[in-house]
ModelCIF file with pLDDT and N, C-alpha, C, O atoms, coordinates in Angstrom:
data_MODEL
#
_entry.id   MODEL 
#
_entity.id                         1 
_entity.type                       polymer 
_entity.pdbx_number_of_molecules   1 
#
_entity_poly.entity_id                      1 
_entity_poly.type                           'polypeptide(L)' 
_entity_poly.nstd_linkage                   no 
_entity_poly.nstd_monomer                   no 
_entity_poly.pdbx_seq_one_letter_code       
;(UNK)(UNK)(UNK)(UNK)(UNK)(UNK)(UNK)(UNK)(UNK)(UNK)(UNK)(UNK)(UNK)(UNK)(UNK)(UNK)
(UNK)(UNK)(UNK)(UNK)(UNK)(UNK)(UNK)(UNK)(UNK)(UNK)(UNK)(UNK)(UNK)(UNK)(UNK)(UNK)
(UNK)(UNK)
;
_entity_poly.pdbx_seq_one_letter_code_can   XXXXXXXXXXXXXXXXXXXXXXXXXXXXXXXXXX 
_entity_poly.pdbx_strand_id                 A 
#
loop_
_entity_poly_seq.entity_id 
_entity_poly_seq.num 
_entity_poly_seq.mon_id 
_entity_poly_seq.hetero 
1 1  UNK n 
1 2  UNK n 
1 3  UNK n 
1 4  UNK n 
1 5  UNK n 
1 6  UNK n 
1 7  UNK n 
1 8  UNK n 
1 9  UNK n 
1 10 UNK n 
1 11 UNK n 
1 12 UNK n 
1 13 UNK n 
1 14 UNK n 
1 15 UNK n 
1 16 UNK n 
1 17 UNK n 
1 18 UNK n 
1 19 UNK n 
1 20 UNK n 
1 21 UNK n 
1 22 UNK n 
1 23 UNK n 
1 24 UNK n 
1 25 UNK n 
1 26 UNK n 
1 27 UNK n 
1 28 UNK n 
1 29 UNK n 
1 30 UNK n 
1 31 UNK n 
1 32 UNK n 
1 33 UNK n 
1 34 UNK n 
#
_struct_asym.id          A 
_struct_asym.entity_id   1 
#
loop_
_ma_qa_metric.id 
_ma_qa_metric.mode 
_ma_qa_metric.name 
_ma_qa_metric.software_group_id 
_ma_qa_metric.type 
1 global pLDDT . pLDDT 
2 local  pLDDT . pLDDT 
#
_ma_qa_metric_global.metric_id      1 
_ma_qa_metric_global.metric_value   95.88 
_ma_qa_metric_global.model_id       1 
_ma_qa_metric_global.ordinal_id     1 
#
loop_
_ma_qa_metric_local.label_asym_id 
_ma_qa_metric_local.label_comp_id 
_ma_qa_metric_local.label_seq_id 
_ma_qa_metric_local.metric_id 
_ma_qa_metric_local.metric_value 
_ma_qa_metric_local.model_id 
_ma_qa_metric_local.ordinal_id 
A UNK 1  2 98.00 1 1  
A UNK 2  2 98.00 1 2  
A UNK 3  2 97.00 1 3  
A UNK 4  2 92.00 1 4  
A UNK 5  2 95.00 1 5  
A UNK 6  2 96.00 1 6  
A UNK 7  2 97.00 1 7  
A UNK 8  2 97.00 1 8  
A UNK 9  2 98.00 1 9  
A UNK 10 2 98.00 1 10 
A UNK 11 2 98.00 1 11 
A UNK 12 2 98.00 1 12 
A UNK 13 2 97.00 1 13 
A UNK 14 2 96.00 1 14 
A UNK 15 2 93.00 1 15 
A UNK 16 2 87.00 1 16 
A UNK 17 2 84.00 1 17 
A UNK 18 2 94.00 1 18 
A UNK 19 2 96.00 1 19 
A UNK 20 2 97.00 1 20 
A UNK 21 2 98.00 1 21 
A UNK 22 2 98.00 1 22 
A UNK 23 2 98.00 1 23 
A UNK 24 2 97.00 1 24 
A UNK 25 2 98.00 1 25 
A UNK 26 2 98.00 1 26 
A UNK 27 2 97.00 1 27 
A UNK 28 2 98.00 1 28 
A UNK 29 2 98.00 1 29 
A UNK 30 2 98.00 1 30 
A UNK 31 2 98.00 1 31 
A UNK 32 2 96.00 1 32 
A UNK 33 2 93.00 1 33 
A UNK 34 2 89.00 1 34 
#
loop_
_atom_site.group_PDB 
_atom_site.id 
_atom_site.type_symbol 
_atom_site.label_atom_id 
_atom_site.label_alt_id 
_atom_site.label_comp_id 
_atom_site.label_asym_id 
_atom_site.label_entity_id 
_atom_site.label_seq_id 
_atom_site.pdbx_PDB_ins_code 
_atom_site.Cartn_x 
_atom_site.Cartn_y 
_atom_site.Cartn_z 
_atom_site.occupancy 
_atom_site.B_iso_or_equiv 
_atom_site.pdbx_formal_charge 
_atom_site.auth_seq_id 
_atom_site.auth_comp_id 
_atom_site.auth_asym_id 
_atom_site.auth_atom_id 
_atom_site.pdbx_PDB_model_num 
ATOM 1   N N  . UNK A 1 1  ? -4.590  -3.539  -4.482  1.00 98.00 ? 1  UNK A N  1 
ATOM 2   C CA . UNK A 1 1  ? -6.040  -3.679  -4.468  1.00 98.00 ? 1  UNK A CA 1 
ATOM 3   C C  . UNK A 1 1  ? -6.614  -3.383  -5.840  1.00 98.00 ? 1  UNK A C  1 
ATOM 4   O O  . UNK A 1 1  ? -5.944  -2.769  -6.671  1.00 98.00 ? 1  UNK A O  1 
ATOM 5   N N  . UNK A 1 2  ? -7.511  -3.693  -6.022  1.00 98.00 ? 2  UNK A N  1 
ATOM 6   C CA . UNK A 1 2  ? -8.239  -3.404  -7.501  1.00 98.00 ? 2  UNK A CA 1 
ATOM 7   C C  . UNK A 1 2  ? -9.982  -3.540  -7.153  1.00 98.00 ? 2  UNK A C  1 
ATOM 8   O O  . UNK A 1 2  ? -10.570 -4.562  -6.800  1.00 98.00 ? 2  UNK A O  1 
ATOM 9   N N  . UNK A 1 3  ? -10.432 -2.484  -7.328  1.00 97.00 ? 3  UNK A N  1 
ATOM 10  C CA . UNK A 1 3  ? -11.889 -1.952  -7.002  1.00 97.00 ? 3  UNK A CA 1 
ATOM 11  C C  . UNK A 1 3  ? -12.396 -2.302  -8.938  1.00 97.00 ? 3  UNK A C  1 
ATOM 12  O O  . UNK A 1 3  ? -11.773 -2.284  -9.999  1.00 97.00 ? 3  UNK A O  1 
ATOM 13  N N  . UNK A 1 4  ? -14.048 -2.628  -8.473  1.00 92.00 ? 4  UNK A N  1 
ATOM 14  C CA . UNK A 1 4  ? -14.408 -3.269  -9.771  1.00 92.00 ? 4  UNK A CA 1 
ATOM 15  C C  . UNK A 1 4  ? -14.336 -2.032  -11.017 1.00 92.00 ? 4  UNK A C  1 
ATOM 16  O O  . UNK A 1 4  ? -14.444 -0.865  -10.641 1.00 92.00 ? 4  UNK A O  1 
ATOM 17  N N  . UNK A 1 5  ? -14.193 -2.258  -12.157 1.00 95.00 ? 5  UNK A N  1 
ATOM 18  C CA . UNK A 1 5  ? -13.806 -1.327  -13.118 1.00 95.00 ? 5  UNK A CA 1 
ATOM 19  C C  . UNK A 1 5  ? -12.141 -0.275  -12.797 1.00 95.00 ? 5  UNK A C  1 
ATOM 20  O O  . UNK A 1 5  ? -11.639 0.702   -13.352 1.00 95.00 ? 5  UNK A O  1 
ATOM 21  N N  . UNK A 1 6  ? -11.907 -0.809  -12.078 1.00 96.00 ? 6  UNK A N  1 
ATOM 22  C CA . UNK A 1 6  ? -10.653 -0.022  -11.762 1.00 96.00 ? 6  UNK A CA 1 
ATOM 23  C C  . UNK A 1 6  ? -9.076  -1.030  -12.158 1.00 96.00 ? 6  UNK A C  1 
ATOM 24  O O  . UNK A 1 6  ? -9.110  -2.215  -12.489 1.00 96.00 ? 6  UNK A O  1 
ATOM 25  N N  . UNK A 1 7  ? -7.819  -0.209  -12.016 1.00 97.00 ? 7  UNK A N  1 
ATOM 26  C CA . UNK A 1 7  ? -7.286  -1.223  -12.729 1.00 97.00 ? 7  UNK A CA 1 
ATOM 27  C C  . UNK A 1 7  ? -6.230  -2.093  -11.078 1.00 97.00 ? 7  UNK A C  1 
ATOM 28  O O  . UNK A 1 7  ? -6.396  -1.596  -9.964  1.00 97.00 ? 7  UNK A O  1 
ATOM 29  N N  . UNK A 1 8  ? -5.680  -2.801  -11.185 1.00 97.00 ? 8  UNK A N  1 
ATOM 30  C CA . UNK A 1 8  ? -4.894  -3.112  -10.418 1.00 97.00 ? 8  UNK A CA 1 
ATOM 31  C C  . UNK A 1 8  ? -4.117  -1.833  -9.422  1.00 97.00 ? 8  UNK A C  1 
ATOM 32  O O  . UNK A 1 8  ? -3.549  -0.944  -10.055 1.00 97.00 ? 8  UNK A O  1 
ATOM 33  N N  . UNK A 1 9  ? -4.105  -1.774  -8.238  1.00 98.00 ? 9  UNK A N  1 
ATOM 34  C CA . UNK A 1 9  ? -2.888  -0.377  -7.472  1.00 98.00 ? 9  UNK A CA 1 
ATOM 35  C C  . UNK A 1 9  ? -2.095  -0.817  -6.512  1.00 98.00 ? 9  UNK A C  1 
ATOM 36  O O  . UNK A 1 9  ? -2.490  -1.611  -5.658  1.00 98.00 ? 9  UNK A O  1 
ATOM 37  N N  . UNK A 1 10 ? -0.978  -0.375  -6.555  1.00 98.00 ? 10 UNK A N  1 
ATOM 38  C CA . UNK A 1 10 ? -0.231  -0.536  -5.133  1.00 98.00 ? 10 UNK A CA 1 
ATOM 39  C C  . UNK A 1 10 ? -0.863  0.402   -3.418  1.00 98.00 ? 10 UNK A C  1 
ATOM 40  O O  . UNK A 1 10 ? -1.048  1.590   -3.154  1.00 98.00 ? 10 UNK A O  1 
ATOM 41  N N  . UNK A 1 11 ? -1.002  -0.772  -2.686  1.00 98.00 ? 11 UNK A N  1 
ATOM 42  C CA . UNK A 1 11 ? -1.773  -0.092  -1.552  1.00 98.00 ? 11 UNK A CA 1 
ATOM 43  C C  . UNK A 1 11 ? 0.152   0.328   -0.842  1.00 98.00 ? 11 UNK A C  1 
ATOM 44  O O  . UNK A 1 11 ? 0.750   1.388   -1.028  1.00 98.00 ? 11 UNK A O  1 
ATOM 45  N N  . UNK A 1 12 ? 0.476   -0.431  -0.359  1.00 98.00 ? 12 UNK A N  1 
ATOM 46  C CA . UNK A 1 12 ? 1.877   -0.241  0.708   1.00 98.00 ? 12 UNK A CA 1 
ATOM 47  C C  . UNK A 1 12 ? 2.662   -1.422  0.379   1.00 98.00 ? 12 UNK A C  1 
ATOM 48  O O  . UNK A 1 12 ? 2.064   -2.440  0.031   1.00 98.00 ? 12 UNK A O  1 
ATOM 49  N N  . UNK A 1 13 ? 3.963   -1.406  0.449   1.00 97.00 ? 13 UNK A N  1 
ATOM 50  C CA . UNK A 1 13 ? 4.649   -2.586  0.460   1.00 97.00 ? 13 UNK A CA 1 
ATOM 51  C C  . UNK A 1 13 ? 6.150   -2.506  0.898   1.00 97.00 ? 13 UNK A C  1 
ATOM 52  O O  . UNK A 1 13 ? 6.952   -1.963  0.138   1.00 97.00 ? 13 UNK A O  1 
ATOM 53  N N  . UNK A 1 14 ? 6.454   -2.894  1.789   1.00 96.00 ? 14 UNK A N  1 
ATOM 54  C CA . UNK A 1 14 ? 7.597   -3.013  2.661   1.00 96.00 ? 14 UNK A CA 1 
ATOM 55  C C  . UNK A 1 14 ? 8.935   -4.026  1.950   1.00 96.00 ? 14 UNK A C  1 
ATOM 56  O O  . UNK A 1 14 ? 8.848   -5.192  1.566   1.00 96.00 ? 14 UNK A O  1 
ATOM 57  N N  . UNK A 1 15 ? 10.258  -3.036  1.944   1.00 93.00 ? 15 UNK A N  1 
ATOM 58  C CA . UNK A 1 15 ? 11.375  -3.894  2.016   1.00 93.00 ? 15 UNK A CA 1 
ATOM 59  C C  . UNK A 1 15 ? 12.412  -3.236  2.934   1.00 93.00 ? 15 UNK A C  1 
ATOM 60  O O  . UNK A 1 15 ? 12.479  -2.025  3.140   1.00 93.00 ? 15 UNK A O  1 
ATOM 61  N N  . UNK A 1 16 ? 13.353  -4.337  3.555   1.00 87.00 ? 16 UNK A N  1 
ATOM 62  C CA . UNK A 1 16 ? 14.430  -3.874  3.949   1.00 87.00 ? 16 UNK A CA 1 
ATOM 63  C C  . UNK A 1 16 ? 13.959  -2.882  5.466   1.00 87.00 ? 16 UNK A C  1 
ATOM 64  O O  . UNK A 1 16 ? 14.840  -2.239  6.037   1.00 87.00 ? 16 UNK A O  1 
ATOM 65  N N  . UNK A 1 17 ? 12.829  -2.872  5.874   1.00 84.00 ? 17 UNK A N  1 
ATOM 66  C CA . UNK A 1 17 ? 12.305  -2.079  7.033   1.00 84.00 ? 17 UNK A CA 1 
ATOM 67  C C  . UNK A 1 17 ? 11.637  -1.045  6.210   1.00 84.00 ? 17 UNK A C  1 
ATOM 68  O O  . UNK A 1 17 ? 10.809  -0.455  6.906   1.00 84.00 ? 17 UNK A O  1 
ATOM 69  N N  . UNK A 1 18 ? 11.679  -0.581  4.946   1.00 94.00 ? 18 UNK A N  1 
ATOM 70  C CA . UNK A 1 18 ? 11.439  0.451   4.613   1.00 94.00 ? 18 UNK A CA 1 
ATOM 71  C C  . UNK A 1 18 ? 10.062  0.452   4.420   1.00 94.00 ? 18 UNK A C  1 
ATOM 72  O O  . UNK A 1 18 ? 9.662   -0.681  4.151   1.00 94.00 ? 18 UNK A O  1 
ATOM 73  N N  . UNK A 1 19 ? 8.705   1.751   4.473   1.00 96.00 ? 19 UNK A N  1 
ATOM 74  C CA . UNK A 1 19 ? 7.768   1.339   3.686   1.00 96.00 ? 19 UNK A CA 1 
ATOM 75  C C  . UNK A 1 19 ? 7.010   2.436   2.705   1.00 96.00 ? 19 UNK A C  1 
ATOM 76  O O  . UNK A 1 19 ? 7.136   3.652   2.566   1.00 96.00 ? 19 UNK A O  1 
ATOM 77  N N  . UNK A 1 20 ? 6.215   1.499   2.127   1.00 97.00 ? 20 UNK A N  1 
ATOM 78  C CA . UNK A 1 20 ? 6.164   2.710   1.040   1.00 97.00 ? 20 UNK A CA 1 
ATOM 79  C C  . UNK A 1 20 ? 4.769   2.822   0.893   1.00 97.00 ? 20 UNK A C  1 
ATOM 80  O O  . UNK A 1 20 ? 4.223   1.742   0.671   1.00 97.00 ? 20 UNK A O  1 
ATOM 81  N N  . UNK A 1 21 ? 4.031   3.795   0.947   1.00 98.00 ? 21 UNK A N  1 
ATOM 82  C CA . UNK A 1 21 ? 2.446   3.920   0.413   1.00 98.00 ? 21 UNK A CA 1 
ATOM 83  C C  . UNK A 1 21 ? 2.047   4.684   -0.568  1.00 98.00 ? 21 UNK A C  1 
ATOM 84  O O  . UNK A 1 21 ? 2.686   5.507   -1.223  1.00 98.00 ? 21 UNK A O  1 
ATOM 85  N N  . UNK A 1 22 ? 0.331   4.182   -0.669  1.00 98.00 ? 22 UNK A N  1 
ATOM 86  C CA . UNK A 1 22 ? -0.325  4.998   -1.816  1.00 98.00 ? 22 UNK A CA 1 
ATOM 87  C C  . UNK A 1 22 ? -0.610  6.183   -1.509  1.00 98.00 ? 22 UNK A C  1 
ATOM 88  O O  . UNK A 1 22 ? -1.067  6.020   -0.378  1.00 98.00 ? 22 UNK A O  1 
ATOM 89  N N  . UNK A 1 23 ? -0.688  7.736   -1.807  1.00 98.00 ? 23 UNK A N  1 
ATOM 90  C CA . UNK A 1 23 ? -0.863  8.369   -1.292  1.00 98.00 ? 23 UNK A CA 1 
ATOM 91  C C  . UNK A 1 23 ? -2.557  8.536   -0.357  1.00 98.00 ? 23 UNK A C  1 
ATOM 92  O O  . UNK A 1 23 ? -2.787  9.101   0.712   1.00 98.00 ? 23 UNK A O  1 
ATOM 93  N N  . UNK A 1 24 ? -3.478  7.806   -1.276  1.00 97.00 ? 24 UNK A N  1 
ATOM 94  C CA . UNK A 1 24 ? -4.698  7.371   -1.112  1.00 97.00 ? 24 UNK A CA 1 
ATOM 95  C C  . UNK A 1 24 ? -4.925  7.104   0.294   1.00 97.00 ? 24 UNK A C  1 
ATOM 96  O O  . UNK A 1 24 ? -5.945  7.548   0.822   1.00 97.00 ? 24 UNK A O  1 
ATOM 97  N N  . UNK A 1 25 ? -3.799  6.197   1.182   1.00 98.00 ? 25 UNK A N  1 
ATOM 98  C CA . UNK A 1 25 ? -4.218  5.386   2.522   1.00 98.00 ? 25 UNK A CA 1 
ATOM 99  C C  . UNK A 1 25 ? -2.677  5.858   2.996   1.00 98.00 ? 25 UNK A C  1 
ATOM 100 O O  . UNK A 1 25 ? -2.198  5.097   3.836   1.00 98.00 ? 25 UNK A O  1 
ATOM 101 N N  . UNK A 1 26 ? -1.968  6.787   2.672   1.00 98.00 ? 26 UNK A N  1 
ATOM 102 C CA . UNK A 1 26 ? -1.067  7.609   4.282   1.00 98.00 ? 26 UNK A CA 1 
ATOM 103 C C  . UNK A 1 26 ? -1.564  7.644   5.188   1.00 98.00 ? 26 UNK A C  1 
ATOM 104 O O  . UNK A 1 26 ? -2.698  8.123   5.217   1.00 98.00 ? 26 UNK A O  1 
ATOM 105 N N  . UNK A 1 27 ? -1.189  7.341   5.910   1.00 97.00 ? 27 UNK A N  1 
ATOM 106 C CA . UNK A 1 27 ? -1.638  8.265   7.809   1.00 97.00 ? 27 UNK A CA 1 
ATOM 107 C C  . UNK A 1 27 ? -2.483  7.286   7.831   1.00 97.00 ? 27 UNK A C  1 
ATOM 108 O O  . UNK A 1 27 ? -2.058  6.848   8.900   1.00 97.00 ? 27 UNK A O  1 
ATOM 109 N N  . UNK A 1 28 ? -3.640  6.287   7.466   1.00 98.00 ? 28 UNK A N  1 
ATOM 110 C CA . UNK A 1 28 ? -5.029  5.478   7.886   1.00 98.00 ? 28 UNK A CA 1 
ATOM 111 C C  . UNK A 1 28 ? -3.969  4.048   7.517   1.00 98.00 ? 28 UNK A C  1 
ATOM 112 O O  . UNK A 1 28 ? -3.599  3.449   8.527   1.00 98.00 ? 28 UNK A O  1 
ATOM 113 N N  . UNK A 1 29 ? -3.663  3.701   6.687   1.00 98.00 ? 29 UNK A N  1 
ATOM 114 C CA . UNK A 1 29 ? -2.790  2.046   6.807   1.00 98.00 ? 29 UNK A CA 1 
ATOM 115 C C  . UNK A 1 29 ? -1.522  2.313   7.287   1.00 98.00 ? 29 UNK A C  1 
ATOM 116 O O  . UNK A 1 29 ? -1.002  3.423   7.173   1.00 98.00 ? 29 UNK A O  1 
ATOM 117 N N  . UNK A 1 30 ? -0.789  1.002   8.019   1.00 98.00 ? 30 UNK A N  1 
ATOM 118 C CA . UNK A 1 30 ? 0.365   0.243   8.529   1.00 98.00 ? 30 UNK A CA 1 
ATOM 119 C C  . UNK A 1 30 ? 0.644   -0.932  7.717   1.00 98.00 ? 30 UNK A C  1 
ATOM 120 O O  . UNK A 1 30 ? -0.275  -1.751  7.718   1.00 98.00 ? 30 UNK A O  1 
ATOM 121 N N  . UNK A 1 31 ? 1.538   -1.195  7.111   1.00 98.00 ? 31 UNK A N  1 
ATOM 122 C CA . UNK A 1 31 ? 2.278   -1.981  6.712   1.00 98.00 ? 31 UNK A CA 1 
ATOM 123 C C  . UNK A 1 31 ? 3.100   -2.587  7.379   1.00 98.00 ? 31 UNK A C  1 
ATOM 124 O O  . UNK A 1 31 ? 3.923   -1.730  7.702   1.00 98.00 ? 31 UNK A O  1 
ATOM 125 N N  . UNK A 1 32 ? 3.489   -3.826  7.918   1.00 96.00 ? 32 UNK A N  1 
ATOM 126 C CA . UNK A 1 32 ? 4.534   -4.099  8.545   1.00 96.00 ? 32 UNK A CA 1 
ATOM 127 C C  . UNK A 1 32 ? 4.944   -5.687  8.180   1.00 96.00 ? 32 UNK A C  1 
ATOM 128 O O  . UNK A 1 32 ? 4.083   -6.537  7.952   1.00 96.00 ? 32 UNK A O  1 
ATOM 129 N N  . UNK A 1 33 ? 6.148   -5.915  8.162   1.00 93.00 ? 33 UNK A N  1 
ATOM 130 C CA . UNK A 1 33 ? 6.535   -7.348  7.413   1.00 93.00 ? 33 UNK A CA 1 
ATOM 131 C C  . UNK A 1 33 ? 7.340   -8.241  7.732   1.00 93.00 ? 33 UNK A C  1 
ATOM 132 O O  . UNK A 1 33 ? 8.226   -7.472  8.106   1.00 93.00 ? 33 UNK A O  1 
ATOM 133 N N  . UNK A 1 34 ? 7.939   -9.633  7.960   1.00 89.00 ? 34 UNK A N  1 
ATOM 134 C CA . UNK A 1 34 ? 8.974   -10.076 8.065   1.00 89.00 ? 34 UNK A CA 1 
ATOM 135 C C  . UNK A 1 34 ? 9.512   -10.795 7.169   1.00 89.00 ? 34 UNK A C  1 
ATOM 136 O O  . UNK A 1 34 ? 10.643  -11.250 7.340   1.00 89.00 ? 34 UNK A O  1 
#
């Protein structure tokens, strides 16, 4: 995501089943992928 004046961030992104987040959106986003 990238909020205006802010720079580009990783929100969550899934491989292999695994997933990974921003600490920002733990516990409030789901990631899920095929």
């Amino acid at each position: 995501r990238q909020a205006p004046g802010k720079q580009r961030e990783l929100v969550a992104e899934v491989s292999g089943g695994n997933a990974n987040y921003a600490d920002s959106v733990a516990g409030r986003f789901t990631i899920s992928g095929d």
